[in-house]
PDB file of N, CA and C in Angstrom:
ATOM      1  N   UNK A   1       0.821  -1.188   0.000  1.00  0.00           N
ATOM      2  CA  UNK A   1       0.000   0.000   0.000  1.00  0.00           C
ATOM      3  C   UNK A   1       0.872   1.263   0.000  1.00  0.00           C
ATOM      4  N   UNK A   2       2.084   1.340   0.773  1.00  0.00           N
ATOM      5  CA  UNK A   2       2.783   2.486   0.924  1.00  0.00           C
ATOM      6  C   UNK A   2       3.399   2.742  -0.489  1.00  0.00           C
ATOM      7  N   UNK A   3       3.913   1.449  -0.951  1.00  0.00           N
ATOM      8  CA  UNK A   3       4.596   1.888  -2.057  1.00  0.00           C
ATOM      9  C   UNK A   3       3.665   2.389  -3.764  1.00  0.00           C
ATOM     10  N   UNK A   4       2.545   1.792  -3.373  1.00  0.00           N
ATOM     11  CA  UNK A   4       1.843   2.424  -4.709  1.00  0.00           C
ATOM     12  C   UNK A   4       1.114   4.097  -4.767  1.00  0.00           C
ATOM     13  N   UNK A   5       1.489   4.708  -2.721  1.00  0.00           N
ATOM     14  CA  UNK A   5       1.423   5.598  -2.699  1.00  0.00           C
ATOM     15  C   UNK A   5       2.417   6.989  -3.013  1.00  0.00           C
ATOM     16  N   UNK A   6       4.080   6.126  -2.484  1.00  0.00           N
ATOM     17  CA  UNK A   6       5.022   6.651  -3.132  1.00  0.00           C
ATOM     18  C   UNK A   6       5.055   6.291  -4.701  1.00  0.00           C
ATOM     19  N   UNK A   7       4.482   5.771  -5.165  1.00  0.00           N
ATOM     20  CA  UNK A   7       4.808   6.181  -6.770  1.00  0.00           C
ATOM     21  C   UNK A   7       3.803   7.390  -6.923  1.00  0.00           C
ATOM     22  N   UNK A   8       2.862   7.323  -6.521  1.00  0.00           N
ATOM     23  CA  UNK A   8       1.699   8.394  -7.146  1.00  0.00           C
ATOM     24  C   UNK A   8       2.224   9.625  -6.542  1.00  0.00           C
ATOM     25  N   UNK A   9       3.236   9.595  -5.892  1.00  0.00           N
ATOM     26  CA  UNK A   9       3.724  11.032  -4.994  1.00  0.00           C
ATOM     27  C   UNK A   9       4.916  11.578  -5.841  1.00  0.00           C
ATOM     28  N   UNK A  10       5.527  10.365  -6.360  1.00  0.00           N
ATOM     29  CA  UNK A  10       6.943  10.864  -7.224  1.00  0.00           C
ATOM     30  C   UNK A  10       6.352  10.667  -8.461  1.00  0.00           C
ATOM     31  N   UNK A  11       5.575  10.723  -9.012  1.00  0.00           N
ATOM     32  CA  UNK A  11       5.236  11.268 -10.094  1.00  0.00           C
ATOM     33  C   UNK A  11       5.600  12.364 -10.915  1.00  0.00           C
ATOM     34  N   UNK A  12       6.324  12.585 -12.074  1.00  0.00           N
ATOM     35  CA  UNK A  12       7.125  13.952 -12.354  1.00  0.00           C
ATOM     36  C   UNK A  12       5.876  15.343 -12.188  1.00  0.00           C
ATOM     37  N   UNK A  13       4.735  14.719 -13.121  1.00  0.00           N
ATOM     38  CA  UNK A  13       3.839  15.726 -13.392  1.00  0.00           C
ATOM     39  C   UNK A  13       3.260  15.936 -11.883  1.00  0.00           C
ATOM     40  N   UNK A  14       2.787  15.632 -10.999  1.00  0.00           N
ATOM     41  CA  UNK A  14       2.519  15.844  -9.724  1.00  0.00           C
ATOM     42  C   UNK A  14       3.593  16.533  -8.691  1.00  0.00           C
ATOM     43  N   UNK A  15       5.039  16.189  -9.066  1.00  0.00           N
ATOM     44  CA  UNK A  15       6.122  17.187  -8.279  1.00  0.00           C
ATOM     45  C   UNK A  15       5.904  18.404  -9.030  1.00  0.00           C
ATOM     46  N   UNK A  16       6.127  18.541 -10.029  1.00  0.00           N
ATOM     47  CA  UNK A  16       6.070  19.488 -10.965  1.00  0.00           C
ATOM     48  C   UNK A  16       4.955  20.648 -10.567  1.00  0.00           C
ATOM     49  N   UNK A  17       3.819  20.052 -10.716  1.00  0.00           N
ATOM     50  CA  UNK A  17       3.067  20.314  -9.841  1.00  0.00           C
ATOM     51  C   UNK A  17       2.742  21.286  -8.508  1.00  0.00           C
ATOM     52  N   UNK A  18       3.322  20.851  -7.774  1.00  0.00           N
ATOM     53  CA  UNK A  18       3.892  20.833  -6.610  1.00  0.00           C
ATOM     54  C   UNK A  18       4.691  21.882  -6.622  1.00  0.00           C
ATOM     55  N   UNK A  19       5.623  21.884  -6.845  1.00  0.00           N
ATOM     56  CA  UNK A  19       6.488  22.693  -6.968  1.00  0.00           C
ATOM     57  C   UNK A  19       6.030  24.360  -7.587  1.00  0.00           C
ATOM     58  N   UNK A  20       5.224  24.177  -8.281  1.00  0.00           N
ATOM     59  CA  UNK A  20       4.790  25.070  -9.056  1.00  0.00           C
ATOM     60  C   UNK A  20       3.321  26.230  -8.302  1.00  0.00           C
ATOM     61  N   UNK A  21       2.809  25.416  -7.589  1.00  0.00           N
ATOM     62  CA  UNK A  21       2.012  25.888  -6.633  1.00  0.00           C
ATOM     63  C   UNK A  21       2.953  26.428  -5.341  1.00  0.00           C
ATOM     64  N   UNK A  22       3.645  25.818  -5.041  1.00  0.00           N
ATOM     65  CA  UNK A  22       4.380  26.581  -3.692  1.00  0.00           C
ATOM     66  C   UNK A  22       4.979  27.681  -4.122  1.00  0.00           C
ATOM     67  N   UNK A  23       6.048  28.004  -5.507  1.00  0.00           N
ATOM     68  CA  UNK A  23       6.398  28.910  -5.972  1.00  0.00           C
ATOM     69  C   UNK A  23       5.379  29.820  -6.074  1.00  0.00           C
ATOM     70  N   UNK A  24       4.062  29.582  -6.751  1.00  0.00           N
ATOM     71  CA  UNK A  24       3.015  30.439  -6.997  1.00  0.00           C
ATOM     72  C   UNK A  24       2.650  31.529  -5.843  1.00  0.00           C
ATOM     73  N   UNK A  25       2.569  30.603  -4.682  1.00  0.00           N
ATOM     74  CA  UNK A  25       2.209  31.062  -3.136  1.00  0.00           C
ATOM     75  C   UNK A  25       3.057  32.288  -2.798  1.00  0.00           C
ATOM     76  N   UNK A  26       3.989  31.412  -3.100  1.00  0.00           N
ATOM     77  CA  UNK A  26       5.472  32.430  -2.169  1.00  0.00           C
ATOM     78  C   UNK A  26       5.585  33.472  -2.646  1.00  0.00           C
ATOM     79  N   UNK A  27       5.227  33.401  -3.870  1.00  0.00           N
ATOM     80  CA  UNK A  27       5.184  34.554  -5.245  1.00  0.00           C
ATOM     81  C   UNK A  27       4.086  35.948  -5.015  1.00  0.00           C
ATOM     82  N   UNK A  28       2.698  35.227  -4.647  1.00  0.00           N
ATOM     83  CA  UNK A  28       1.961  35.918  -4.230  1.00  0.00           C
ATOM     84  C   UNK A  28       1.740  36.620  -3.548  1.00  0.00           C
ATOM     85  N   UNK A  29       2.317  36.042  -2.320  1.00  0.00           N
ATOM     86  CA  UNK A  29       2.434  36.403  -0.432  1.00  0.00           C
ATOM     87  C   UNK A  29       3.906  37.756  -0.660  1.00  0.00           C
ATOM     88  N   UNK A  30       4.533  37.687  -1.518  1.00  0.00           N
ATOM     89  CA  UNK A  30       5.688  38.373  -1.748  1.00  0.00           C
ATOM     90  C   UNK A  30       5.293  39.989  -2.570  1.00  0.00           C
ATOM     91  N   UNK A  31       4.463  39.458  -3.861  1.00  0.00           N
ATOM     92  CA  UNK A  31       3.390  40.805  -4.297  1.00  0.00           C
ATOM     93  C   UNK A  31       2.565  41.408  -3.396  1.00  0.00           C
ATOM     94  N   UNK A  32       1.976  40.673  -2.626  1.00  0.00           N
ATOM     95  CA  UNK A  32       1.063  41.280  -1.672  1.00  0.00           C
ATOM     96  C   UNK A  32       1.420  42.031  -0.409  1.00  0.00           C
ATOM     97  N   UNK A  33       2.530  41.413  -0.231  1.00  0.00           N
ATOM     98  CA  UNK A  33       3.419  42.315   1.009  1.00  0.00           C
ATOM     99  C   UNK A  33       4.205  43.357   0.007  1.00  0.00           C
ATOM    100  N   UNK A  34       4.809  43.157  -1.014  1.00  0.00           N
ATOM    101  CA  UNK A  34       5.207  44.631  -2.010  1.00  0.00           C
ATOM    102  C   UNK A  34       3.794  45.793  -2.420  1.00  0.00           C
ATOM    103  N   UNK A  35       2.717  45.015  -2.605  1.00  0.00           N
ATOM    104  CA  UNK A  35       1.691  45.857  -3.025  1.00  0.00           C
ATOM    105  C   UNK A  35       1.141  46.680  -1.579  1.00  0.00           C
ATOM    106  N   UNK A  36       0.833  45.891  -0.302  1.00  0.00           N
ATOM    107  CA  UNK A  36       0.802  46.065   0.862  1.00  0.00           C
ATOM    108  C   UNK A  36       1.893  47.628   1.556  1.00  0.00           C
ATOM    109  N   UNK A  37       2.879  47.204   1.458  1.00  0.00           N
ATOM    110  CA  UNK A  37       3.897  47.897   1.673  1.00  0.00           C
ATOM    111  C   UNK A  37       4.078  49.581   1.086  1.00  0.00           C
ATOM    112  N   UNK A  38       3.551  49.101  -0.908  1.00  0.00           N
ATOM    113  CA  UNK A  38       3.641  50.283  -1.465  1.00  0.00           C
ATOM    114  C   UNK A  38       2.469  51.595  -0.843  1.00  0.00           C
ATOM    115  N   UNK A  39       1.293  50.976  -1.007  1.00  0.00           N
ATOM    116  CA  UNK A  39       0.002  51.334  -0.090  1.00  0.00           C
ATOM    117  C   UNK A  39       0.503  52.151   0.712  1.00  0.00           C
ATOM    118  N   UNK A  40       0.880  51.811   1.983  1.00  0.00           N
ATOM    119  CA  UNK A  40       1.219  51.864   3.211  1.00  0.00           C
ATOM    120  C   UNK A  40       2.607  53.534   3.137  1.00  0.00           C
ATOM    121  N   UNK A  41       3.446  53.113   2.142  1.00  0.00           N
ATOM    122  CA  UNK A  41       4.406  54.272   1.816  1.00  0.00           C
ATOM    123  C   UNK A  41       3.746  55.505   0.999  1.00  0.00           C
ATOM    124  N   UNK A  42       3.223  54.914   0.095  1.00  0.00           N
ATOM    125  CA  UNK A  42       2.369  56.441  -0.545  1.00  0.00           C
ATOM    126  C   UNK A  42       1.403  57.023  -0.041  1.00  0.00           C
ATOM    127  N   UNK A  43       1.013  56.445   1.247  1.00  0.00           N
ATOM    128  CA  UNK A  43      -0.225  57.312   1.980  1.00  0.00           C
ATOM    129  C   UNK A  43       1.038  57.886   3.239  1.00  0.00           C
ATOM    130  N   UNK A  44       1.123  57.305   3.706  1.00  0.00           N
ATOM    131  CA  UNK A  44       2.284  58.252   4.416  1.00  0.00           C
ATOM    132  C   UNK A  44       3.316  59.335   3.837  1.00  0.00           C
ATOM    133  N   UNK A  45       3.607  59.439   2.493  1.00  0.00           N
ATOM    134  CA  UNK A  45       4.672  60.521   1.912  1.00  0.00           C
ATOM    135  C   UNK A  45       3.267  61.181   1.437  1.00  0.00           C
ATOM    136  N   UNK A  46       1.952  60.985   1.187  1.00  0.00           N
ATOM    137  CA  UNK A  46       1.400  62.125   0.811  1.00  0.00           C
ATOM    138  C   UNK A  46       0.793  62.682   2.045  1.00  0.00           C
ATOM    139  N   UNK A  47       0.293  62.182   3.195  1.00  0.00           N
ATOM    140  CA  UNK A  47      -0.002  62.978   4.042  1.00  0.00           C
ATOM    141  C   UNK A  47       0.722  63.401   5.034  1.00  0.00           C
ATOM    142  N   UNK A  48       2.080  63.411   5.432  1.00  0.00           N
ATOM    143  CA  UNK A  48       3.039  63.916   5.741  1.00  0.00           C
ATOM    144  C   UNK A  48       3.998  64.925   4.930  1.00  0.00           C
ATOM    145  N   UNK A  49       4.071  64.670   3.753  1.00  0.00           N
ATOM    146  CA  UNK A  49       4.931  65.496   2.891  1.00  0.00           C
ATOM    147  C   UNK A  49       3.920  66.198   1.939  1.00  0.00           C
ATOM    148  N   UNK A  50       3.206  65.815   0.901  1.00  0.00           N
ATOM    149  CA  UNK A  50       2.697  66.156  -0.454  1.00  0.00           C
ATOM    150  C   UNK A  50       1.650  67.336   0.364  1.00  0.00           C
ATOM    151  N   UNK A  51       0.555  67.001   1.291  1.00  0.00           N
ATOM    152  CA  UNK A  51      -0.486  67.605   1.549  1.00  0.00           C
ATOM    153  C   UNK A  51      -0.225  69.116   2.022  1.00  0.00           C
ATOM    154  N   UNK A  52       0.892  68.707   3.307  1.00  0.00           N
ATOM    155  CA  UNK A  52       1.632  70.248   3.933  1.00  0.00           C
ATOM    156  C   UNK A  52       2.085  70.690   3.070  1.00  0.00           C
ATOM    157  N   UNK A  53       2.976  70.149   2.336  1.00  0.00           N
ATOM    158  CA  UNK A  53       3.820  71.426   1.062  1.00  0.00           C
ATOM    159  C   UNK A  53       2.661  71.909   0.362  1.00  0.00           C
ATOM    160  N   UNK A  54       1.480  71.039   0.286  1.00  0.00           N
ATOM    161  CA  UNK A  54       0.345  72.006  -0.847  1.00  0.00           C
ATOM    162  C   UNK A  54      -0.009  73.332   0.045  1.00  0.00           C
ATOM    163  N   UNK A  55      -0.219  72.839   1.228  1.00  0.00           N
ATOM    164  CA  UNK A  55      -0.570  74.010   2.497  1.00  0.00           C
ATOM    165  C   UNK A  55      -0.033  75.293   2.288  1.00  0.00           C
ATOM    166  N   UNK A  56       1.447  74.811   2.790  1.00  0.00           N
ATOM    167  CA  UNK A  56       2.456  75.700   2.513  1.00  0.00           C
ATOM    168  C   UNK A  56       2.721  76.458   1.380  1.00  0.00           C
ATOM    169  N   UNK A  57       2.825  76.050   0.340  1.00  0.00           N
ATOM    170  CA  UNK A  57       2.551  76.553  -0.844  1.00  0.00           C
ATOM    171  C   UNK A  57       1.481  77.825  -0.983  1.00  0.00           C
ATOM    172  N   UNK A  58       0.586  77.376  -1.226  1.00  0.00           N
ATOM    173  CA  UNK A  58      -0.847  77.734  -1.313  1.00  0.00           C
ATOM    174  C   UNK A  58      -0.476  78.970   0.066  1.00  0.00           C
ATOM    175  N   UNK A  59      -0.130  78.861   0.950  1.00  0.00           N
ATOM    176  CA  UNK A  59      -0.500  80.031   2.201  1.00  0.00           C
ATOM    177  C   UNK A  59       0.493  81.405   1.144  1.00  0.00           C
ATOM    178  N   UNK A  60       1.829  80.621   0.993  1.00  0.00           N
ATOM    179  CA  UNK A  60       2.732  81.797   0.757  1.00  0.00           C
ATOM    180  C   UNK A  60       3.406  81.877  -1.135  1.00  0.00           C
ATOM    181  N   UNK A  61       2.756  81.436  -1.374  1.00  0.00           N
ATOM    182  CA  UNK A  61       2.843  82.054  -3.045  1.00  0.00           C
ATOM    183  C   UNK A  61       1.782  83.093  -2.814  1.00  0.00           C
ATOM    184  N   UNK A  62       2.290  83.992  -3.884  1.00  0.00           N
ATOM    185  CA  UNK A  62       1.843  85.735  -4.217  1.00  0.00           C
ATOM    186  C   UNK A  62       0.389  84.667  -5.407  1.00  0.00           C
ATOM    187  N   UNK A  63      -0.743  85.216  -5.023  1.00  0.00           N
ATOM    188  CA  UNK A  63      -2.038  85.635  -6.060  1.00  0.00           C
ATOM    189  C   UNK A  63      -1.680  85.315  -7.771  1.00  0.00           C
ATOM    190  N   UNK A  64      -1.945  84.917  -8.404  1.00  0.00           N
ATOM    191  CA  UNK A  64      -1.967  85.329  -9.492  1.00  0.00           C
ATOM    192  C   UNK A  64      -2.272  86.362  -9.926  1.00  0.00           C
ATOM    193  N   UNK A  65      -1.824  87.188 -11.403  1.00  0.00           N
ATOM    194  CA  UNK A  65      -1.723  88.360 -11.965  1.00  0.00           C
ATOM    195  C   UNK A  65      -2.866  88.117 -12.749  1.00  0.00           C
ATOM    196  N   UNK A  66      -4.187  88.482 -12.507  1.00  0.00           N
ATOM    197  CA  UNK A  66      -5.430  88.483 -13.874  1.00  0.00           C
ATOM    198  C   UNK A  66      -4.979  88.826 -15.397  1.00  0.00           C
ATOM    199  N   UNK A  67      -5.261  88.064 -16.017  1.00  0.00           N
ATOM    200  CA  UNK A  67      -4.795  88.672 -17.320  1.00  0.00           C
ATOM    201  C   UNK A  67      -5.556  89.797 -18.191  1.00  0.00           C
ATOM    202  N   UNK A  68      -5.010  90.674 -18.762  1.00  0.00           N
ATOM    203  CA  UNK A  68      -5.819  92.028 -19.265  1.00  0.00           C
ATOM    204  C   UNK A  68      -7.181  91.250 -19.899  1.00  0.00           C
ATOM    205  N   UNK A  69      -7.956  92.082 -19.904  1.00  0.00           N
ATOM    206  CA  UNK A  69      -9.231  92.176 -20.876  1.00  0.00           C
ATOM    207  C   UNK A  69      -8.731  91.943 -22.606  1.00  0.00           C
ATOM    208  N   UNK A  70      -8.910  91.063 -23.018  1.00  0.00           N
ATOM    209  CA  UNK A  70      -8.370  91.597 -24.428  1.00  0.00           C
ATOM    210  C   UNK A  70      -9.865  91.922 -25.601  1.00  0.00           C
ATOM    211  N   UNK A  71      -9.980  92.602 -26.435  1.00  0.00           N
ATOM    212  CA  UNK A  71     -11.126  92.273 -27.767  1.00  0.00           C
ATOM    213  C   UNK A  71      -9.991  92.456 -28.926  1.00  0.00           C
ATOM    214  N   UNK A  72     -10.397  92.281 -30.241  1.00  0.00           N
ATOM    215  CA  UNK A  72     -10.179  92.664 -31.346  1.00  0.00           C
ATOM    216  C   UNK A  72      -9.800  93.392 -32.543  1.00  0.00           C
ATOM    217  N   UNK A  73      -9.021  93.589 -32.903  1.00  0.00           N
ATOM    218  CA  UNK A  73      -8.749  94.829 -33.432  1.00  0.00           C
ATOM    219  C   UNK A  73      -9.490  94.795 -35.517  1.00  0.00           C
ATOM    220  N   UNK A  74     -10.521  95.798 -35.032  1.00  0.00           N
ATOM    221  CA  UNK A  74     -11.383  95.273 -35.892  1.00  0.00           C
ATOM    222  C   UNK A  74     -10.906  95.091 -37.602  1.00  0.00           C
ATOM    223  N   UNK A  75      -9.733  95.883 -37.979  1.00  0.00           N
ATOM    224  CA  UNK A  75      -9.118  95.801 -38.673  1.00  0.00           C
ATOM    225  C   UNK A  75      -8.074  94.438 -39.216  1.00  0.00           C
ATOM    226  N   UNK A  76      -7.046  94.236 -38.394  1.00  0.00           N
ATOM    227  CA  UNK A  76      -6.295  92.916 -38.665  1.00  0.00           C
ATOM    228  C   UNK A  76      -6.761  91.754 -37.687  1.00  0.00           C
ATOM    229  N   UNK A  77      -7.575  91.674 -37.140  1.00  0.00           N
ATOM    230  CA  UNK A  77      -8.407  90.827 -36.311  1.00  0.00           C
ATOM    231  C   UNK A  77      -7.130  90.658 -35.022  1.00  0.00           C
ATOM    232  N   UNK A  78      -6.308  90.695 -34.797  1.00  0.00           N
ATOM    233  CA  UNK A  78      -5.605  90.176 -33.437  1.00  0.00           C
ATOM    234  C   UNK A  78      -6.270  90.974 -32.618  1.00  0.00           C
ATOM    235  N   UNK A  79      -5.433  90.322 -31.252  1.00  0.00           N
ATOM    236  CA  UNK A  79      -5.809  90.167 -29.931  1.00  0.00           C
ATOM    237  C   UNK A  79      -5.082  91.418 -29.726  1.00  0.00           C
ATOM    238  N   UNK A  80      -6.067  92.840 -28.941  1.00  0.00           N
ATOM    239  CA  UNK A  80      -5.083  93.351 -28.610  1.00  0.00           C
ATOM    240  C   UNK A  80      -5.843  94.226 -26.857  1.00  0.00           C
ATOM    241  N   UNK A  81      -5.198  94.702 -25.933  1.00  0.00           N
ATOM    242  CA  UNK A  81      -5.885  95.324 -24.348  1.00  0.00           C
ATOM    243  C   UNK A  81      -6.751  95.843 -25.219  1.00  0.00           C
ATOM    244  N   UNK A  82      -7.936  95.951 -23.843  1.00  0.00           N
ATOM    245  CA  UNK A  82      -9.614  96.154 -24.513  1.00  0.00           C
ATOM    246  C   UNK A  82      -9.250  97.783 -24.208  1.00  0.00           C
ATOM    247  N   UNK A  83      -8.964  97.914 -23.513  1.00  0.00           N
ATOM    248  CA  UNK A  83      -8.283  99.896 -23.181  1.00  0.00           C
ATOM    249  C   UNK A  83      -7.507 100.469 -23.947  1.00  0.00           C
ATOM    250  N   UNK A  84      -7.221 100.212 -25.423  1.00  0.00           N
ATOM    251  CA  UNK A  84      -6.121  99.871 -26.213  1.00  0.00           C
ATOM    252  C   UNK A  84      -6.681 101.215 -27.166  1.00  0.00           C
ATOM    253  N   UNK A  85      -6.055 102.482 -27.118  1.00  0.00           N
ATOM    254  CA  UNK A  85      -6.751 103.367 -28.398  1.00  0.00           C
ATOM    255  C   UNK A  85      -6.204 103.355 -29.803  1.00  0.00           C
ATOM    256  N   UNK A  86      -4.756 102.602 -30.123  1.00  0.00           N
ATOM    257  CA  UNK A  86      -4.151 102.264 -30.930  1.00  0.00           C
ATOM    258  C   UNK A  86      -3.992 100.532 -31.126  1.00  0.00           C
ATOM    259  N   UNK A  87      -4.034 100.047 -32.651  1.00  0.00           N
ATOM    260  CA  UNK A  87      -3.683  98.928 -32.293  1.00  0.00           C
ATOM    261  C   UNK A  87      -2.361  98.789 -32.915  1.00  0.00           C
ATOM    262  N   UNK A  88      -1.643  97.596 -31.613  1.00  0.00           N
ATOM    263  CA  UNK A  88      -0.002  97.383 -31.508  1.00  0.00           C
ATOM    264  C   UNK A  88       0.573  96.720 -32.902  1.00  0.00           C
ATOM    265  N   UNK A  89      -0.176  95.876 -33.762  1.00  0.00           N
ATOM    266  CA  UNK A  89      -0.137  95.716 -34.907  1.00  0.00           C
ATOM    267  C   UNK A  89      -0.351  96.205 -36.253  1.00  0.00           C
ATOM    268  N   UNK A  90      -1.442  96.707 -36.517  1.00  0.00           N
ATOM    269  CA  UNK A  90      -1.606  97.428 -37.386  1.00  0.00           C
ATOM    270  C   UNK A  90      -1.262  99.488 -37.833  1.00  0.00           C
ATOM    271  N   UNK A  91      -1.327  99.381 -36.206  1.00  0.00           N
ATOM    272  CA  UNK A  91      -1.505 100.731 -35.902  1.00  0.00           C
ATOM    273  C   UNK A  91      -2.731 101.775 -35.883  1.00  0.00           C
ATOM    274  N   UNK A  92      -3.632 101.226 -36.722  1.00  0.00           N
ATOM    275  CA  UNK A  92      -5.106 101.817 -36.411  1.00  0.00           C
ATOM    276  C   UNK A  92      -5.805 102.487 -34.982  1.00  0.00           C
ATOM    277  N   UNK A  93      -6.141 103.788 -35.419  1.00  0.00           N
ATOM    278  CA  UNK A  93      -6.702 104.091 -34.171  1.00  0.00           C
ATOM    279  C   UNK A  93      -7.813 103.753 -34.146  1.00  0.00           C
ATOM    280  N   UNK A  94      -8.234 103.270 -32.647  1.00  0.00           N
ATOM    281  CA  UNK A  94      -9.214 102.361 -32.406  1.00  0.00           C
ATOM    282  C   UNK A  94     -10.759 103.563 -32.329  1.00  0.00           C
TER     283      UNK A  94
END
């Protein structure tokens, strides 16, 4: 009885087998503690580092500069200040 159980155990395709599932495991358990791990590091560098520097940032940068009004210069069509009594291209007085 034992021995027709050791054949069915040393079987190539059944080690093979075997072998191939434990690798699989170890493989897995190894992604999952890397995927685990990564998780775990990018929530800590963004709410320790990324979030305050936005803070920080945001408190002490200067406003943005609005950009002028622009319309048309009805003549060569560009873009030119809507307060504009000459235009910078053509030269037309507006």
């Amino acid at each position: 009885m034992t021995s027709g159980f050791k054949t069915f155990l040393l079987r190539g395709n059944l080690v093979d087998m075997a072998v191939g599932i434990v690798i699989g495991i170890a493989f897995g358990t190894v992604v999952t503690a890397v995927l685990i791990a990564f998780v775990i590091i990018a929530a800590v560098l963004y709410f320790f580092v990324v979030a305050p520097y936005a803070k920080f940032k945001a408190r002490f940068e200067p406003a943005p500069v609005p950009e002028p009004e622009m319309k048309q210069c009805p003549r060569c069509l560009s873009n030119i200040p809507a307060h504009a009594t000459r235009c910078l291209f053509c030269t037309i007085d507006l």
